[in-house]
N, C-alpha and C. Protein backbone atom coordinates (compact mmCIF):
# COMPACT_ATOMS: atom_id res chain seq x y z
N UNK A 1 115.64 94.72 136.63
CA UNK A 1 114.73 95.80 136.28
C UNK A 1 113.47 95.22 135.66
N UNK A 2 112.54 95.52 136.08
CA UNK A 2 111.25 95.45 135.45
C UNK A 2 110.63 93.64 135.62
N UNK A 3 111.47 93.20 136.56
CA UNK A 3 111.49 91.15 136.91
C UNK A 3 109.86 90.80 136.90
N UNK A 4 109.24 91.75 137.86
CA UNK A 4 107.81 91.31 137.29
C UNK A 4 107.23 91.39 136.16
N UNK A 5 107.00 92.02 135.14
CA UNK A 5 107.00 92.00 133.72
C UNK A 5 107.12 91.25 133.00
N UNK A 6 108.90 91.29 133.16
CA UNK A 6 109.27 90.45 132.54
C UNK A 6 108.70 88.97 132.80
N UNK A 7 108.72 88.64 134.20
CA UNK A 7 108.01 87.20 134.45
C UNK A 7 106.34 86.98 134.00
N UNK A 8 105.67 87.91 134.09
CA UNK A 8 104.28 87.71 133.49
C UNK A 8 104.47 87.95 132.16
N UNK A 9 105.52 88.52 131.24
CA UNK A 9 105.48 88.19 129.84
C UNK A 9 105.77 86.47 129.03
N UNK A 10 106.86 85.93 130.33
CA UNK A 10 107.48 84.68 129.91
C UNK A 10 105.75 83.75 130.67
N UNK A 11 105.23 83.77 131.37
CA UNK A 11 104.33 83.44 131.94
C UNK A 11 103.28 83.18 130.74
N UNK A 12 102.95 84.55 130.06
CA UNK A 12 101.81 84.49 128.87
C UNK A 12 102.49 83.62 127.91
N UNK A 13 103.15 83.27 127.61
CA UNK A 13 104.59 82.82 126.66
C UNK A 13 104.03 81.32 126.49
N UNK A 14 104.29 81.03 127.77
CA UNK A 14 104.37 79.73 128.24
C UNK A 14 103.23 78.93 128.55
N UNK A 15 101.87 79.89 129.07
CA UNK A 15 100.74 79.24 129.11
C UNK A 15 99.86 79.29 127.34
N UNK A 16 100.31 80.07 126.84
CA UNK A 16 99.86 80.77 125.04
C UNK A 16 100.04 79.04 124.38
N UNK A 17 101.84 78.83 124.66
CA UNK A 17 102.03 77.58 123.97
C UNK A 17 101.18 76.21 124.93
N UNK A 18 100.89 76.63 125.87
CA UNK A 18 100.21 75.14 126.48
C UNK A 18 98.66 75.09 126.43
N UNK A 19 98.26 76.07 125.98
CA UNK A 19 96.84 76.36 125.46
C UNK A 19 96.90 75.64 123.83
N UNK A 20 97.91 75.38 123.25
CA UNK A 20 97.32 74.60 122.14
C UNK A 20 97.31 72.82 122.27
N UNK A 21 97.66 72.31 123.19
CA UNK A 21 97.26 71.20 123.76
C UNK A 21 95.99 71.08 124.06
N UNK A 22 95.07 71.95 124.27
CA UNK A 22 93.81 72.10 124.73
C UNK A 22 93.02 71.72 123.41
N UNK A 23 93.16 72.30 122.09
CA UNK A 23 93.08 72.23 120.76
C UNK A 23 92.34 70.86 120.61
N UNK A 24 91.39 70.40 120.53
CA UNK A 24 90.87 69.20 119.64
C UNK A 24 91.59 68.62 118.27
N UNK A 25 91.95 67.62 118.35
CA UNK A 25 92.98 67.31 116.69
C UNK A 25 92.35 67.35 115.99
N UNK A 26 90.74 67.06 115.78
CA UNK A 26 90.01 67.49 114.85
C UNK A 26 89.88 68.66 114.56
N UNK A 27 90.43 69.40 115.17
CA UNK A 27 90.42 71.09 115.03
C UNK A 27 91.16 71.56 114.76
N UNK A 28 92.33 71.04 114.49
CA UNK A 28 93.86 71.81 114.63
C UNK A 28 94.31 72.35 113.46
N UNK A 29 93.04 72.01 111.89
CA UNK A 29 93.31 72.62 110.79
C UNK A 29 92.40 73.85 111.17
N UNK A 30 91.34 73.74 111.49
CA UNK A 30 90.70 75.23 111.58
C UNK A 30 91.64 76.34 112.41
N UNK A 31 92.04 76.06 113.76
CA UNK A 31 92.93 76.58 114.65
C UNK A 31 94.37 77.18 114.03
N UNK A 32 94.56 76.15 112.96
CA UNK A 32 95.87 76.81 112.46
C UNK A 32 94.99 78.08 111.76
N UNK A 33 94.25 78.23 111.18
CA UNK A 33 93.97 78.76 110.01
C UNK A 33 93.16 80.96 110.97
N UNK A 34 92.75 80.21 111.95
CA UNK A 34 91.99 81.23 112.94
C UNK A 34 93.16 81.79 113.63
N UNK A 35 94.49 80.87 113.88
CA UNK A 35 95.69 81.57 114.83
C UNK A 35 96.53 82.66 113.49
N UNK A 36 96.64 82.07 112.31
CA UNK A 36 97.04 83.08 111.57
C UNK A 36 95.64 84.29 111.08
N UNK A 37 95.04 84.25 111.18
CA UNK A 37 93.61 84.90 110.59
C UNK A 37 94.16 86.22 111.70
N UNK A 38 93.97 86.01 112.50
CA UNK A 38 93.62 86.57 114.30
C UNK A 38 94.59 87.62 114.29
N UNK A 39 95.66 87.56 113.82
CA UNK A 39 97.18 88.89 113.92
C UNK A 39 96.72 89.63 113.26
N UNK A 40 95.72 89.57 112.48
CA UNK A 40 95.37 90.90 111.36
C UNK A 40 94.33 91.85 112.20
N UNK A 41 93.26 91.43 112.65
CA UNK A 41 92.60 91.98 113.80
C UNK A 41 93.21 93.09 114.64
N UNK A 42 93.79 92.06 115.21
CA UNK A 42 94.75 92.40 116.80
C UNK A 42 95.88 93.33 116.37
N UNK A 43 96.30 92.94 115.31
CA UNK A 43 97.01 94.00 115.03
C UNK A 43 96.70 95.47 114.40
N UNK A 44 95.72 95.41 114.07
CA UNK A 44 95.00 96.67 113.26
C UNK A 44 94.93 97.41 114.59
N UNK A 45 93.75 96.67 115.45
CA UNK A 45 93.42 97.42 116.54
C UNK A 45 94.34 97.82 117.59
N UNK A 46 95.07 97.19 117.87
CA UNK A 46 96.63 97.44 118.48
C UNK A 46 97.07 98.40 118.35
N UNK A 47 97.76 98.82 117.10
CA UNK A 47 98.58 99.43 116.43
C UNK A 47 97.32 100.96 116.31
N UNK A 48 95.94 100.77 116.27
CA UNK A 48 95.14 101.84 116.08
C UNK A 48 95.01 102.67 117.16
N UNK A 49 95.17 102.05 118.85
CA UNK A 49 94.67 102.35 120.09
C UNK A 49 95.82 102.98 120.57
N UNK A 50 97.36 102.44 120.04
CA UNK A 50 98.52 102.90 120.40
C UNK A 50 98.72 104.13 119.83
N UNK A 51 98.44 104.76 118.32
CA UNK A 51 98.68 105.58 118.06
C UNK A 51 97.73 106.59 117.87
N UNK A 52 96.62 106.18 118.73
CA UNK A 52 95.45 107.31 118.99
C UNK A 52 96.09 107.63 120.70
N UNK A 53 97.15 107.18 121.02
CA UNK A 53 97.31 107.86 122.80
C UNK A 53 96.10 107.02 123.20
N UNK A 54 95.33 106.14 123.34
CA UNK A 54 94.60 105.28 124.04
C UNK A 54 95.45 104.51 124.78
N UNK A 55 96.23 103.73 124.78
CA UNK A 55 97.43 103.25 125.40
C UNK A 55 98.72 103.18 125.44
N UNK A 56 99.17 102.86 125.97
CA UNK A 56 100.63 102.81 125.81
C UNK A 56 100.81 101.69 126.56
N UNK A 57 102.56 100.77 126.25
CA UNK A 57 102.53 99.76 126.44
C UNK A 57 104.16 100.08 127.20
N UNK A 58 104.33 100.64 128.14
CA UNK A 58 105.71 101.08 129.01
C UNK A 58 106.73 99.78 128.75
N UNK A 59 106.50 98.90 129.34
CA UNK A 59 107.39 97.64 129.30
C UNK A 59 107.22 96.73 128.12
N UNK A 60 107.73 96.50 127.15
CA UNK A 60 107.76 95.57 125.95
C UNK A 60 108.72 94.90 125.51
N UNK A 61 108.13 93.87 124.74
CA UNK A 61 109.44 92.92 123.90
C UNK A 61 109.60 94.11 122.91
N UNK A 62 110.82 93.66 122.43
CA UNK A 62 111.47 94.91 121.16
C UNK A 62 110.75 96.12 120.82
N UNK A 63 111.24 97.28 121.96
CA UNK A 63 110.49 98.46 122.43
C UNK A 63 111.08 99.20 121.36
N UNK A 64 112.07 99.12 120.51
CA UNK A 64 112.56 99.67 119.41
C UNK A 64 111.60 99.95 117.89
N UNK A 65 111.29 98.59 117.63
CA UNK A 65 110.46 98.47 117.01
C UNK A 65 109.14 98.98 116.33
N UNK A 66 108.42 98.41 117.99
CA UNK A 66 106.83 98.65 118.01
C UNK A 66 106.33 99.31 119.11
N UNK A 67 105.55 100.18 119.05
CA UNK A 67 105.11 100.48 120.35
C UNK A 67 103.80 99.64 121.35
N UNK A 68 103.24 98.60 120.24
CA UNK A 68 102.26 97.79 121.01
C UNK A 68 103.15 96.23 121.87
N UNK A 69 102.12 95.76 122.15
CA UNK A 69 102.20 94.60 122.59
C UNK A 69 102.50 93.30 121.98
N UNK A 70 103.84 92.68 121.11
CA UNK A 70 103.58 91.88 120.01
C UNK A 70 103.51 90.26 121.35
N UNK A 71 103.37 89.98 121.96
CA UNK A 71 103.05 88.75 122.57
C UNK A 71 101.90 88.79 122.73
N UNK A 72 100.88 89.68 123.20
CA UNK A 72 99.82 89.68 123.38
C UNK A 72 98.78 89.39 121.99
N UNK A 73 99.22 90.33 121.14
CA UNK A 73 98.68 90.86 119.88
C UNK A 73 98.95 89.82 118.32
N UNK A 74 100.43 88.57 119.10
CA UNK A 74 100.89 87.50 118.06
C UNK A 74 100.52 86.61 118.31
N UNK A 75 100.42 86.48 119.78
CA UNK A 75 100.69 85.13 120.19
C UNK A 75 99.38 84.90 121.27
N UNK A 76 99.01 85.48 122.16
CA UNK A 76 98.07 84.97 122.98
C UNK A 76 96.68 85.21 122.70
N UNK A 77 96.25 86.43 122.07
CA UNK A 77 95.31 86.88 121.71
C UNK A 77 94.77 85.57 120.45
N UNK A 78 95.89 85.55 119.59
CA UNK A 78 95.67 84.61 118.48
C UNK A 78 95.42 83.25 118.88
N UNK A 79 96.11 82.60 120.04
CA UNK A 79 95.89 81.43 120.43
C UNK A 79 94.58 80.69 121.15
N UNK A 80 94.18 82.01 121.97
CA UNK A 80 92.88 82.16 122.56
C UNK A 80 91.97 82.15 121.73
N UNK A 81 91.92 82.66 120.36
CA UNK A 81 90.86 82.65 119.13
C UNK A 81 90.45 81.28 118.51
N UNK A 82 92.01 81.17 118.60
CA UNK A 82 92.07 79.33 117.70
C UNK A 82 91.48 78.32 118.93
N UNK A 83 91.90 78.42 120.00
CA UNK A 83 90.94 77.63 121.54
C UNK A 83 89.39 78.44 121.21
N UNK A 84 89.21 79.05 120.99
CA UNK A 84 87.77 80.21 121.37
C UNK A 84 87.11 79.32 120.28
N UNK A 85 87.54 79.44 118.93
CA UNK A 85 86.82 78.48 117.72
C UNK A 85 86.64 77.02 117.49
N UNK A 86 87.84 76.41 118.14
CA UNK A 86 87.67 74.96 118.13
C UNK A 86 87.16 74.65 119.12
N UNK A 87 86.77 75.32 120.17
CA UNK A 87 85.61 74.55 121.28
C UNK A 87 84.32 75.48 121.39
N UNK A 88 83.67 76.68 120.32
CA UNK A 88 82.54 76.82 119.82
C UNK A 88 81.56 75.74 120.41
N UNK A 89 80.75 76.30 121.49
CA UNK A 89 79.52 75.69 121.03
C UNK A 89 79.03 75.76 119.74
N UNK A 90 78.97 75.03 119.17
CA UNK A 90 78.15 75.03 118.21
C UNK A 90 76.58 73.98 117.84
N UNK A 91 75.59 75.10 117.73
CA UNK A 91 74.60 74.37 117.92
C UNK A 91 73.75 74.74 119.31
N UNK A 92 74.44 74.94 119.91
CA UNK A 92 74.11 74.98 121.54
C UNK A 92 72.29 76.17 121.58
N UNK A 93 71.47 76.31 122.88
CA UNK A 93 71.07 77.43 122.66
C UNK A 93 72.02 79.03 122.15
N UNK A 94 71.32 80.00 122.02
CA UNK A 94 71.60 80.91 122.31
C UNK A 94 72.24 81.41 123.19
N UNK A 95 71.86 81.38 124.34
CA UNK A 95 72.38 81.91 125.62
C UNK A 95 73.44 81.13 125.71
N UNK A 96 73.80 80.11 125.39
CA UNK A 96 74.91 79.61 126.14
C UNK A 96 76.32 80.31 124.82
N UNK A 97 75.79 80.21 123.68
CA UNK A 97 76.70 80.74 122.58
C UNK A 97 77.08 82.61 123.08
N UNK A 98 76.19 83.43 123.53
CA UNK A 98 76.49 84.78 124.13
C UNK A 98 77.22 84.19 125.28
N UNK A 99 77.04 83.18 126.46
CA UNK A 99 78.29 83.08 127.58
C UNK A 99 79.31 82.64 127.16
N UNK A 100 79.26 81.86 126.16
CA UNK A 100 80.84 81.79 125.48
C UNK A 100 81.92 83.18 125.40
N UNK A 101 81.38 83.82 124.46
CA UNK A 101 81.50 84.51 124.51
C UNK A 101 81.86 85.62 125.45
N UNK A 102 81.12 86.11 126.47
CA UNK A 102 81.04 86.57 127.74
C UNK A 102 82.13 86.15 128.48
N UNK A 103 82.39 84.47 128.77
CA UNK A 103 83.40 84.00 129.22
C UNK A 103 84.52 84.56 129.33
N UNK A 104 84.66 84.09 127.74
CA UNK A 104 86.44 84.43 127.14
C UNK A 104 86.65 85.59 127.59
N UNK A 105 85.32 86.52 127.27
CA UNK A 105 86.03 88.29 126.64
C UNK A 105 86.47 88.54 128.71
N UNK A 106 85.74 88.75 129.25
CA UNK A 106 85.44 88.55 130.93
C UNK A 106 86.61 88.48 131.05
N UNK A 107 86.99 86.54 131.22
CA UNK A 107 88.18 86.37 131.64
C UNK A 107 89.83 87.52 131.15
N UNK A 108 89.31 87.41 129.83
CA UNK A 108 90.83 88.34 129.11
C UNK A 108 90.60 89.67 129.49
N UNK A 109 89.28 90.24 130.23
CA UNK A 109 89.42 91.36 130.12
C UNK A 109 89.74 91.70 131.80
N UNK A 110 89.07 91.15 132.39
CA UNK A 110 89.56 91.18 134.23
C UNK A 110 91.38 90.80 134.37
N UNK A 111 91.99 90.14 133.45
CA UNK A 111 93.83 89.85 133.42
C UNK A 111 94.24 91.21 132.97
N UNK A 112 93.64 91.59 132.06
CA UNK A 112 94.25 92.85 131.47
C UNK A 112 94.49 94.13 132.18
N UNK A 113 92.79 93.87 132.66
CA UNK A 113 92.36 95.65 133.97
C UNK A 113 93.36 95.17 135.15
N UNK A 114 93.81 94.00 135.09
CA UNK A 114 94.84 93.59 136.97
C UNK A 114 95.95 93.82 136.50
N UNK A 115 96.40 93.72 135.16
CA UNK A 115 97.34 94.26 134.83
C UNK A 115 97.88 95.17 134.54
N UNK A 116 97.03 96.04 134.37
CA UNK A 116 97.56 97.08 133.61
C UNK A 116 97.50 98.19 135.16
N UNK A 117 96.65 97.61 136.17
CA UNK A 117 96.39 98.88 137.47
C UNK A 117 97.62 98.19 138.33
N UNK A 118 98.37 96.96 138.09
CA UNK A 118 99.33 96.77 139.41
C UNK A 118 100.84 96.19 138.49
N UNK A 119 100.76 96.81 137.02
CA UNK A 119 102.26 96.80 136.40
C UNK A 119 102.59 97.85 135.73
N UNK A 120 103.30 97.62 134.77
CA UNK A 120 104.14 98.68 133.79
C UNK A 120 103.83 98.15 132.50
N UNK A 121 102.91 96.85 132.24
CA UNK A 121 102.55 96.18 130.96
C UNK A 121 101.88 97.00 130.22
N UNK A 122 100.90 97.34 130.66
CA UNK A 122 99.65 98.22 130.21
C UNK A 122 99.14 99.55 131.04
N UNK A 123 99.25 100.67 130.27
CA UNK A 123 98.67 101.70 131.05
C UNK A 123 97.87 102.72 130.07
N UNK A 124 96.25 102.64 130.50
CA UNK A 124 95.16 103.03 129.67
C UNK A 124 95.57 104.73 129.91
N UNK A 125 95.81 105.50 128.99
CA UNK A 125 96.03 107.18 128.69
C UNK A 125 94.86 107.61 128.92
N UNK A 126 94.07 107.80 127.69
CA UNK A 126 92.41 108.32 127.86
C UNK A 126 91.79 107.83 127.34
N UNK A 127 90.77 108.19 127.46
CA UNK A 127 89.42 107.35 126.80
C UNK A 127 89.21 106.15 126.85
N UNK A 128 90.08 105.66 127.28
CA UNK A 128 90.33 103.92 127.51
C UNK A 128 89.52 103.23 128.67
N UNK A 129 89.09 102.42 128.77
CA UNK A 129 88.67 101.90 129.56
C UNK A 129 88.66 99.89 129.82
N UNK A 130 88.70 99.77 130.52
CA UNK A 130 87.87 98.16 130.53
C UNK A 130 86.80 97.36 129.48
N UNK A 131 85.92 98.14 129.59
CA UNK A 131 84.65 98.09 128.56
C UNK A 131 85.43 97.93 127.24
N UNK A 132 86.12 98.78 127.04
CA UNK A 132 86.48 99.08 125.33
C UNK A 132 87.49 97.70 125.56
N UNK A 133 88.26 97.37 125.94
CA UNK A 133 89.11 95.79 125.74
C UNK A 133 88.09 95.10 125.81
N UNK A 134 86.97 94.67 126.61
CA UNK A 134 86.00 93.86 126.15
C UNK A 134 85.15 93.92 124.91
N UNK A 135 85.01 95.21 124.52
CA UNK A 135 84.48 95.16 123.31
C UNK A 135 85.00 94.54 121.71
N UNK A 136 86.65 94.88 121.94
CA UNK A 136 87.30 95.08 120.93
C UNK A 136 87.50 93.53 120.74
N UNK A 137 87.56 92.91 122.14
CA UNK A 137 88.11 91.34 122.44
C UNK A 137 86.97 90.50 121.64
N UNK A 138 85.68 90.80 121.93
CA UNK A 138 84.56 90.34 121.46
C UNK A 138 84.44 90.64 119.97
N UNK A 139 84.97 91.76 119.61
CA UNK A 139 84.90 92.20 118.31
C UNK A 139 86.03 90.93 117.46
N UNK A 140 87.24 91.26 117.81
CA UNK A 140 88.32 89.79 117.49
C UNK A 140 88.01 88.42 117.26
N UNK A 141 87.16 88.22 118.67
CA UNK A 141 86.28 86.82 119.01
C UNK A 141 85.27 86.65 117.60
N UNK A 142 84.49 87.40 117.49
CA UNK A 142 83.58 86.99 116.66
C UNK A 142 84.54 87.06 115.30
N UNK A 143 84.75 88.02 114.76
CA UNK A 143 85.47 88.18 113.53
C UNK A 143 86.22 86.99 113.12
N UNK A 144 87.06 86.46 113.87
CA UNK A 144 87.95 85.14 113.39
C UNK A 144 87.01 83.98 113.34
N UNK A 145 86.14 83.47 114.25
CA UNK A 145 85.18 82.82 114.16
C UNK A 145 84.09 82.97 112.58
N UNK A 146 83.88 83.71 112.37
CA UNK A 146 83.23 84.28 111.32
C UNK A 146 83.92 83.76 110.14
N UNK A 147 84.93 84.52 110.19
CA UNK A 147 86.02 84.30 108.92
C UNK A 147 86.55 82.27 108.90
N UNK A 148 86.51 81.62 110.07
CA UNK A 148 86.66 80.03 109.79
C UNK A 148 85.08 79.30 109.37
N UNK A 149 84.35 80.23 110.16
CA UNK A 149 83.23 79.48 109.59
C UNK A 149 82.69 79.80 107.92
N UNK A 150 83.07 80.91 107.54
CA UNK A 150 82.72 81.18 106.02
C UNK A 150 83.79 80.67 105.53
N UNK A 151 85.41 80.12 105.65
CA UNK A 151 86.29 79.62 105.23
C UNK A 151 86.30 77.68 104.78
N UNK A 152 85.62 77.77 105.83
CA UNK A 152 85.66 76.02 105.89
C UNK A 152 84.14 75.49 105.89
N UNK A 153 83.34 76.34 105.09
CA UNK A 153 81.88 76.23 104.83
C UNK A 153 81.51 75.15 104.05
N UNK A 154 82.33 74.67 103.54
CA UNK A 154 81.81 73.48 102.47
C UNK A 154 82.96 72.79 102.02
N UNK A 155 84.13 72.60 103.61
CA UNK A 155 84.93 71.65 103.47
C UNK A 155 84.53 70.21 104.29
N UNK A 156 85.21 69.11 103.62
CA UNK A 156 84.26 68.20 104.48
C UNK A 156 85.55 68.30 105.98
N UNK A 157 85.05 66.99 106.60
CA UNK A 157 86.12 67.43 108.12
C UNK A 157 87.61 66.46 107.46
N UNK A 158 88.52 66.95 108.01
CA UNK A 158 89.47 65.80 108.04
C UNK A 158 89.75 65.14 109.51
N UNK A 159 90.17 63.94 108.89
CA UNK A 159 90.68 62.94 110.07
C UNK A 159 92.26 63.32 110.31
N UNK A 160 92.46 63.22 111.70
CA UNK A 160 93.51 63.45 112.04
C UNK A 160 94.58 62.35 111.75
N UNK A 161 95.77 62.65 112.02
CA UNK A 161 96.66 61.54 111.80
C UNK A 161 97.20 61.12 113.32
N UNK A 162 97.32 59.88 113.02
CA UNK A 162 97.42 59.09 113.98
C UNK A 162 99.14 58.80 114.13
């Protein structure tokens, strides 16, 4: 029952944890600090969209529980933030700091709209749209970014261990 689902949940699972290999070791204290930062976000807004009837989430891990998405909303969303911050342009023009941006939100938001129109993962009720996951994604994006860069503002860097 539900084998596709279920396989694109173990799928996000599995690429979530191989996305922190991607992580710079010079980064991996900020990243820790942006992957826990990031559940407070995601979860506000989550938990806000679910119980405004904006979405619903048919197929879930521990449907008892919660009615959102906790892989998405614990684990991938958060992991993507901590990748999203430790490879920051930083410095870069402008424009290329808005395609960053653009990138990420884009990419997470075109997986989501394919998902949610050809599964049981995600299904937008009303008012919902595409746009609004890109917004909210971008909203996440910047916010955790924000919060490491005013966090680690006047730490010096550390060296990794070898």
């Amino acid at each position: 029952m539900y084998w596709l689902e279920r396989l694109i949940l173990i799928t996000v699972v599995m690429i979530s944890f191989g996305i922190i290999w991607l992580i710079p070791k010079e980064q991996r204290l900020k990243a820790n600090f942006v992957f826990l930062f990031a559940g407070l976000p995601a979860w506000i807004l989550g938990l806000l969209v679910v119980e405004l009837g904006l979405i619903e989430y048919p197929v879930r891990e521990l449907h008892q529980v919660n009615r959102t998405s906790l892989i998405f909303e614990y684990l991938a969303l958060p992991v993507l933030c901590a990748l999203f911050t430790a490879r920051y342009p930083e410095g870069a023009p402008v424009w290329k700091r808005i395609g960053y941006y653009v990138l990420f939100c884009s990419a997470l938001t075109i997986a989501e709209y394919m998902i949610q129109k050809y599964t049981l993962l995600i299904r937008y009720v009303r008012l919902w749209d595409w746009y609004w996951t890109f917004v909210s994604e971008a909203f996440v994006f910047w916010l955790t970014r924000r919060a490491a860069v005013l966090f680690f503002k006047d730490r010096k860097p550390v060296k990794p261990v070898k």
